[in-house]
C-alpha atoms as a PDB file:
ATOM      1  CA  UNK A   1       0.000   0.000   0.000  1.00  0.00           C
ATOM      2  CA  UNK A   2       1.473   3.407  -1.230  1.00  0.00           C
ATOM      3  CA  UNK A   3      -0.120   5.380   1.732  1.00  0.00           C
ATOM      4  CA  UNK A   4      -1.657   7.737  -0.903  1.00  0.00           C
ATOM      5  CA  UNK A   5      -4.684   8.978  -1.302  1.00  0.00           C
ATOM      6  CA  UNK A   6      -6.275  10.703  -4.763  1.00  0.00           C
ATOM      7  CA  UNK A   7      -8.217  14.563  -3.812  1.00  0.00           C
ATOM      8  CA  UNK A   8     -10.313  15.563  -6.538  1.00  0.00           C
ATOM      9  CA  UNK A   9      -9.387  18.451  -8.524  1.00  0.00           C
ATOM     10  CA  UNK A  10     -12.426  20.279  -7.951  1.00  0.00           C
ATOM     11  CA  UNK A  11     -11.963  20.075  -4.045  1.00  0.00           C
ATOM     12  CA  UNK A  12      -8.034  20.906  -4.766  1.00  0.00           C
ATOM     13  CA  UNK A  13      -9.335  24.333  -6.863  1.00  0.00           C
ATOM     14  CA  UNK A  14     -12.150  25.163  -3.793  1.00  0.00           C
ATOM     15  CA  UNK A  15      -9.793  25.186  -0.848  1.00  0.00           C
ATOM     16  CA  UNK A  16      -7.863  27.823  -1.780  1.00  0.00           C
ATOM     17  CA  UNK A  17     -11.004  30.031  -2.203  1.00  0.00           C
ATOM     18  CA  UNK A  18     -12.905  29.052   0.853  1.00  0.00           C
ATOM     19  CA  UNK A  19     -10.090  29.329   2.452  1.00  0.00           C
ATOM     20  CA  UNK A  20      -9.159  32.779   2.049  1.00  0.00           C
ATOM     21  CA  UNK A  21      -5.779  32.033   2.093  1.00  0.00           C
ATOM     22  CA  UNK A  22      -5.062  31.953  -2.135  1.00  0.00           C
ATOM     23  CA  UNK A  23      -3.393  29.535  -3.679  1.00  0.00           C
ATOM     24  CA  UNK A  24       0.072  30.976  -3.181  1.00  0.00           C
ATOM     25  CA  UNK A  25      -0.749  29.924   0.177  1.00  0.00           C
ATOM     26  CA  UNK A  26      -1.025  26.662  -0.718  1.00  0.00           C
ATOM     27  CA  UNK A  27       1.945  26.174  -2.964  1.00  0.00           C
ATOM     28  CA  UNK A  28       4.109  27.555  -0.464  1.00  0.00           C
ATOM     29  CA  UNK A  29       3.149  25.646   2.456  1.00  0.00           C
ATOM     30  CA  UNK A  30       2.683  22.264   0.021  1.00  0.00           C
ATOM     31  CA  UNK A  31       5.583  22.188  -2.995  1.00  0.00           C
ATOM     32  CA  UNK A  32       3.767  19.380  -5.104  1.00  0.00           C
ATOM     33  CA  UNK A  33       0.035  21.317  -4.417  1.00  0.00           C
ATOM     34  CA  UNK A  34       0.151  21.900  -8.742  1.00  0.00           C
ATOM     35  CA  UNK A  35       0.705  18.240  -8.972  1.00  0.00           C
ATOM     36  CA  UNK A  36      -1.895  17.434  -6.796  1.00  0.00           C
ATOM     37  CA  UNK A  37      -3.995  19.484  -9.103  1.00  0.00           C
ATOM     38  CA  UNK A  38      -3.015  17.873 -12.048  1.00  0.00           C
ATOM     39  CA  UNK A  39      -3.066  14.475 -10.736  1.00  0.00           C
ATOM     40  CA  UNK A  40       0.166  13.692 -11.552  1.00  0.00           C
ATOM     41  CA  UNK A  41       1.160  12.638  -7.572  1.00  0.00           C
ATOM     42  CA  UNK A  42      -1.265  12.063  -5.050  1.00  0.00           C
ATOM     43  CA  UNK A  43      -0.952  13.191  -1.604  1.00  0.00           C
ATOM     44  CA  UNK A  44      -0.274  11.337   1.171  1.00  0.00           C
ATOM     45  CA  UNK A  45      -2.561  10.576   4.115  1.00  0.00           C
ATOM     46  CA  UNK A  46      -0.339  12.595   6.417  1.00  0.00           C
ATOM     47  CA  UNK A  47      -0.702  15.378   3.919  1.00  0.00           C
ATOM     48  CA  UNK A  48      -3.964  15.054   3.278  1.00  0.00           C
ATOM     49  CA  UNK A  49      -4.437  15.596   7.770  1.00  0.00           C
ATOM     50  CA  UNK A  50      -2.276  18.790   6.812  1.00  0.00           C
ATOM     51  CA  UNK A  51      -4.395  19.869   4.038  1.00  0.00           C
ATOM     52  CA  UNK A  52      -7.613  20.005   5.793  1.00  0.00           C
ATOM     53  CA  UNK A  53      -5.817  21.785   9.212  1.00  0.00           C
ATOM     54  CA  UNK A  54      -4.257  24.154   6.721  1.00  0.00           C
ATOM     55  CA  UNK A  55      -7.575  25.174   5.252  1.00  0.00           C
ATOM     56  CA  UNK A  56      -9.172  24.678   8.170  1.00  0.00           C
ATOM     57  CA  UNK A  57     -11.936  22.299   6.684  1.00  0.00           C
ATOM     58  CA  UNK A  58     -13.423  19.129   8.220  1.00  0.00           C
ATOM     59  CA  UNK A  59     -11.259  16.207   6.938  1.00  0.00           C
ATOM     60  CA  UNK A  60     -14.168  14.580   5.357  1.00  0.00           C
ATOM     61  CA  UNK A  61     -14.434  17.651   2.680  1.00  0.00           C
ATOM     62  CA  UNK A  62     -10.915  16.244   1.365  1.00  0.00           C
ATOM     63  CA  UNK A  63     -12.430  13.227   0.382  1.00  0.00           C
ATOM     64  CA  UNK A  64     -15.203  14.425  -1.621  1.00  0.00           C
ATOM     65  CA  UNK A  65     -15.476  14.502  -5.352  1.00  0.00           C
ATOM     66  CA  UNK A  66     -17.229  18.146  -5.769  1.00  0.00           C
ATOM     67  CA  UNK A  67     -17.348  21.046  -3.087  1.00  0.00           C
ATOM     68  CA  UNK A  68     -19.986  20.849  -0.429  1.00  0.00           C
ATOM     69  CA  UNK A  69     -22.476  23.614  -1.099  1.00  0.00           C
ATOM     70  CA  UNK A  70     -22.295  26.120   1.888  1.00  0.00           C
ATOM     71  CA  UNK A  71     -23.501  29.332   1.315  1.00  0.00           C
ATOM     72  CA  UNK A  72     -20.950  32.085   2.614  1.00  0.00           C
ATOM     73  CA  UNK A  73     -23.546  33.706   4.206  1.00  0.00           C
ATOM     74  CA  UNK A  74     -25.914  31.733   6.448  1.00  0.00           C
ATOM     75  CA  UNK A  75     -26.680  35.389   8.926  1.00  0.00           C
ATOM     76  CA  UNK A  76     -27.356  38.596   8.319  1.00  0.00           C
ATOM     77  CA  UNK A  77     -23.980  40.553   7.699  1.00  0.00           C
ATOM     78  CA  UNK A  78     -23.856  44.014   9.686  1.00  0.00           C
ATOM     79  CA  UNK A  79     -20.249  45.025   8.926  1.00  0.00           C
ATOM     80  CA  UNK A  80     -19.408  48.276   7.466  1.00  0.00           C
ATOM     81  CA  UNK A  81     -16.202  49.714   6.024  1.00  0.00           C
ATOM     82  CA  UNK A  82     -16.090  53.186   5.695  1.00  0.00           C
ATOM     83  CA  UNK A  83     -19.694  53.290   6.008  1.00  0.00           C
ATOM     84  CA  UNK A  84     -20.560  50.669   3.269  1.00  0.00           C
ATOM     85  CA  UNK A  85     -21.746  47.096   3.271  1.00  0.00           C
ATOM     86  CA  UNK A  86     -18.645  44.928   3.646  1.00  0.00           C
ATOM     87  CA  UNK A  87     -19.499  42.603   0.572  1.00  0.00           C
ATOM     88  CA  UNK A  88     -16.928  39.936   0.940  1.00  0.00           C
ATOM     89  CA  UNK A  89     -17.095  36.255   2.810  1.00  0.00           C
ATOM     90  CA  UNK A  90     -16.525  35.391   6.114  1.00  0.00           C
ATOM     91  CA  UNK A  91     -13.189  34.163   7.402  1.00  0.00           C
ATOM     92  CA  UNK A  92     -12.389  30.843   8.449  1.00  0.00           C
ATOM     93  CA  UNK A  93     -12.123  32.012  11.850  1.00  0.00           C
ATOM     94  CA  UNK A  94     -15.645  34.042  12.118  1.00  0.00           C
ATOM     95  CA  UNK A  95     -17.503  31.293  10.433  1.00  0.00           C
ATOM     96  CA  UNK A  96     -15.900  28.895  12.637  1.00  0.00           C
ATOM     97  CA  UNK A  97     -17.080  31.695  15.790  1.00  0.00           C
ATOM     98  CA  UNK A  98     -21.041  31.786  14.227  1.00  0.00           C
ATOM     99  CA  UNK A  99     -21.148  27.873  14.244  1.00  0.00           C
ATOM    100  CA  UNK A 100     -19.752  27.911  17.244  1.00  0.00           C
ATOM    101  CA  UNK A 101     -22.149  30.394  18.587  1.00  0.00           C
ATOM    102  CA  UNK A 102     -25.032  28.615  16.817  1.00  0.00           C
ATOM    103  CA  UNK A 103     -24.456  25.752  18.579  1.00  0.00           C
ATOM    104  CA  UNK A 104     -24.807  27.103  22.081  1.00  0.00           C
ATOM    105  CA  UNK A 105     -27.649  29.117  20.942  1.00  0.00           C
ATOM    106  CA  UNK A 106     -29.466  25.292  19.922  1.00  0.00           C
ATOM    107  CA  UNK A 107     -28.025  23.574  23.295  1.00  0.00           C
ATOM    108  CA  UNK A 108     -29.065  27.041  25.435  1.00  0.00           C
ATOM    109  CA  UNK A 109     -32.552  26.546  23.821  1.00  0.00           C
ATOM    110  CA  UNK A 110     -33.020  23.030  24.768  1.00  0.00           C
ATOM    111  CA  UNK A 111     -31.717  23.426  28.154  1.00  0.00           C
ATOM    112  CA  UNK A 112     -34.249  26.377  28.529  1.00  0.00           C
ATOM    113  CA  UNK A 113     -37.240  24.211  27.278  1.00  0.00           C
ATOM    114  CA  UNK A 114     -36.198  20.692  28.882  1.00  0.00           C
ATOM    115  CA  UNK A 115     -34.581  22.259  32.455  1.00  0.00           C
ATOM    116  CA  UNK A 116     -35.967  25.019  32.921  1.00  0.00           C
ATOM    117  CA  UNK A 117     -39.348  24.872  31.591  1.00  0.00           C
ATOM    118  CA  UNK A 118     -39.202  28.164  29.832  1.00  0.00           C
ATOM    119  CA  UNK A 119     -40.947  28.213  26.784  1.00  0.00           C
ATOM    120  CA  UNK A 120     -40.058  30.629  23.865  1.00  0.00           C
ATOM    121  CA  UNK A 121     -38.829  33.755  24.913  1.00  0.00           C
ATOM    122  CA  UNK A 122     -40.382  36.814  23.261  1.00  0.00           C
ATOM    123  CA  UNK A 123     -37.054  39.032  22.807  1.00  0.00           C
ATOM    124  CA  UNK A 124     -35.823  35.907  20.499  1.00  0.00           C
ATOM    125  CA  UNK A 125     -39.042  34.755  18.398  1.00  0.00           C
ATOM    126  CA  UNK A 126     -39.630  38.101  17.447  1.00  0.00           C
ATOM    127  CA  UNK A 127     -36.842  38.158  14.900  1.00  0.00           C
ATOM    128  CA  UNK A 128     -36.385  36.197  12.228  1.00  0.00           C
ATOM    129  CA  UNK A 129     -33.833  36.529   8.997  1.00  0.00           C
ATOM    130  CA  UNK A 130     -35.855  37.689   6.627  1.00  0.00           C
ATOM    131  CA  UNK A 131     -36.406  40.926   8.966  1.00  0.00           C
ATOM    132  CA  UNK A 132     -35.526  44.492   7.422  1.00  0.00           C
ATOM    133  CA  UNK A 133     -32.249  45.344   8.727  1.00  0.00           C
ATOM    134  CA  UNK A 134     -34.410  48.472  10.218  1.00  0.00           C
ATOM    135  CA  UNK A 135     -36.905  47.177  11.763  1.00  0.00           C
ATOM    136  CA  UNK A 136     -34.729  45.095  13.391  1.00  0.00           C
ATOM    137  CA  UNK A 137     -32.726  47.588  14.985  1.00  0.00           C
ATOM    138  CA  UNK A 138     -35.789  49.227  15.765  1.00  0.00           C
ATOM    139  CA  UNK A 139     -36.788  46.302  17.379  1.00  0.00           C
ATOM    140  CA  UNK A 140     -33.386  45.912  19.459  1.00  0.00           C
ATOM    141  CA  UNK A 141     -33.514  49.166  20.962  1.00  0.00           C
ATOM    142  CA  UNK A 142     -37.608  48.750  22.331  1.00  0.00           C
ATOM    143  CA  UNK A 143     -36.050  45.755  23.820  1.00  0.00           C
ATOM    144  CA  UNK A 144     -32.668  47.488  25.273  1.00  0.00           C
ATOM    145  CA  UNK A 145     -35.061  50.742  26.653  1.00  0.00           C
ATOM    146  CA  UNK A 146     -32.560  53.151  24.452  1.00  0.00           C
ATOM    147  CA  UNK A 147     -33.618  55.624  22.240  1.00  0.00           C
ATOM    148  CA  UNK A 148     -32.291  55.673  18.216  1.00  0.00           C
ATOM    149  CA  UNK A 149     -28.935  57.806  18.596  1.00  0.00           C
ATOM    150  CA  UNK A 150     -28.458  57.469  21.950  1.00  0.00           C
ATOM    151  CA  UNK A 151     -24.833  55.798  21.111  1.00  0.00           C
ATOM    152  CA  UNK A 152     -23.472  59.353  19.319  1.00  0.00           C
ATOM    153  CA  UNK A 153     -23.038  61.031  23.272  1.00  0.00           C
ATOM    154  CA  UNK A 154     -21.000  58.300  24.387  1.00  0.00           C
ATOM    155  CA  UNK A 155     -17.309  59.597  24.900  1.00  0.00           C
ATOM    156  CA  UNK A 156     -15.322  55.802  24.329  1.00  0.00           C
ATOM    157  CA  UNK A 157     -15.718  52.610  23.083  1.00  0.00           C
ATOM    158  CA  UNK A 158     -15.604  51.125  26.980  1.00  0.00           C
ATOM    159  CA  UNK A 159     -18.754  53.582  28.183  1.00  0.00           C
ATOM    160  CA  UNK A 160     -20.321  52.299  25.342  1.00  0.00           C
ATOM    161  CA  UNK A 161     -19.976  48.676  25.905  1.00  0.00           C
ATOM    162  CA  UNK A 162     -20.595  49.130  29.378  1.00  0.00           C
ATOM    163  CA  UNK A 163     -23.810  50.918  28.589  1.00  0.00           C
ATOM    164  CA  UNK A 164     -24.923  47.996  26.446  1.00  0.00           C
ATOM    165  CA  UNK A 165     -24.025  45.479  29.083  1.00  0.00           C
ATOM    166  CA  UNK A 166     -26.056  47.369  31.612  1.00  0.00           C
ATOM    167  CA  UNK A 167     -28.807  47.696  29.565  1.00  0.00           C
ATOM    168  CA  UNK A 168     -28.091  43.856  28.434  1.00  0.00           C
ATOM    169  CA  UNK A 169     -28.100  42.933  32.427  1.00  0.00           C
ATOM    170  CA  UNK A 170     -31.393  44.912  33.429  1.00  0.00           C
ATOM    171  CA  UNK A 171     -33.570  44.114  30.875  1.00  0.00           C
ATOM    172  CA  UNK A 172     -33.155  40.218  30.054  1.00  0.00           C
ATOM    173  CA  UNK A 173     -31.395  39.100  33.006  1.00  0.00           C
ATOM    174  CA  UNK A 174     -33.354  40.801  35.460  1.00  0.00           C
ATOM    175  CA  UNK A 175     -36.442  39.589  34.204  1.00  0.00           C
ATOM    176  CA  UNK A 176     -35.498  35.792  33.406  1.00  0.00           C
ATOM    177  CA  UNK A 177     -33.077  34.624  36.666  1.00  0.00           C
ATOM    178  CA  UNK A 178     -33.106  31.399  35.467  1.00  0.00           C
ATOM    179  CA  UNK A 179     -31.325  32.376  32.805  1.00  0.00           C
ATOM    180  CA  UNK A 180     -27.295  32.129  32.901  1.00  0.00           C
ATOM    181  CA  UNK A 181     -24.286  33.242  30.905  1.00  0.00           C
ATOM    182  CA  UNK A 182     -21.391  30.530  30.326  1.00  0.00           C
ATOM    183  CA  UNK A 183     -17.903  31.422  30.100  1.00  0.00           C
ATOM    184  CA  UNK A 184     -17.130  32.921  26.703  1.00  0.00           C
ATOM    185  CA  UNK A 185     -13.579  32.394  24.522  1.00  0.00           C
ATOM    186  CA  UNK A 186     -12.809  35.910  24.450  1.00  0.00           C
ATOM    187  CA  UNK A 187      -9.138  35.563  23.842  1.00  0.00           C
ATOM    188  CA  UNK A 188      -9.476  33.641  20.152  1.00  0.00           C
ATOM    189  CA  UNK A 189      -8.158  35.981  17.421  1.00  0.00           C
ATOM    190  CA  UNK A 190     -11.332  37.171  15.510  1.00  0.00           C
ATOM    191  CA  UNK A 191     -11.090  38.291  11.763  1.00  0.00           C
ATOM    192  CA  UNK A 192     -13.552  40.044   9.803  1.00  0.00           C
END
């Protein structure tokens, strides 16, 4: 047994774009990448392991013949730069953060419904994604008691999050005790 393992070409031509890293990336950090491409040489399971941490894919998507089909935007994108829509793809690292998040949103929710016997909670059922980015903000302040603007008269960027996590504290934990906040990874390296 040669220890070698045959990646698709499609899959080889998708993980530099998905990615984010380009392919000079790729043929950097693996010399024989091209020859991959080209089937010429195969890589090796060892390589393969490398592959997927390199493009920071499951392992399984190595081992497909054609791309999975993930759309690059599953949520609502909110970023701005200078003022505009930031019209560009996640990073590996923020989409790894939203499934992250979206997981302890789903165990959070059973926990709530099984534990605690809470049933839906207003403040999350009434928004949805197919919500006008307005109303929705609309909608967020009613719920944090602040007024449209009230952000502009706040002197730094700590006041301001400390004003959020006030209003954050008062108006949802307050009023649902039961509720809890788990520890957070606040220290992993978050790209746009």
């Amino acid at each position: 047994m040669s220890g070698r393992f045959p990646v698709s070409e499609a899959i080889l031509n998708w993980l530099p774009k998905y990615s984010g890293k380009g392919y000079e990336a790729f043929y950097k950090r693996f010399p024989k990448y091209g020859e991959w491409i080209a089937g010429r040489v195969h890589p090796t399971i060892c390589q393969i392991q490398a592959l997927a941490t390199f493009s920071n894919v499951p392992l399984g998507y190595i081992y497909l013949k054609n791309p999975p089909q993930l759309s690059d935007k599953e949520i609502t994108d909110f970023r701005r730069l200078n003022g505009e829509i930031a019209d560009r793809a996640y990073s590996p690292e923020l989409r790894d953060t939203i499934y992250d998040m979206q997981i302890r949103q789903d165990w959070l929710s059973q926990y709530r419904k099984l534990s605690l016997g809470i049933d839906a909670l207003p403040y999350v059922e009434g928004f949805s994604k197919r919500m006008d980015s307005r109303d929705l903000v609309h909608q967020a302040y009613s719920l944090l008691d602040v007024e449209a603007g009230w952000q502009i008269g706040v002197a730094d960027l700590i006041a301001l999050l400390s004003h959020i996590v006030t209003a954050l504290q008062v108006n949802f934990l307050c009023r649902n005790p039961d509720l809890f906040l788990c520890g957070m990874n606040i220290r992993r390296i978050m790209k746009p």
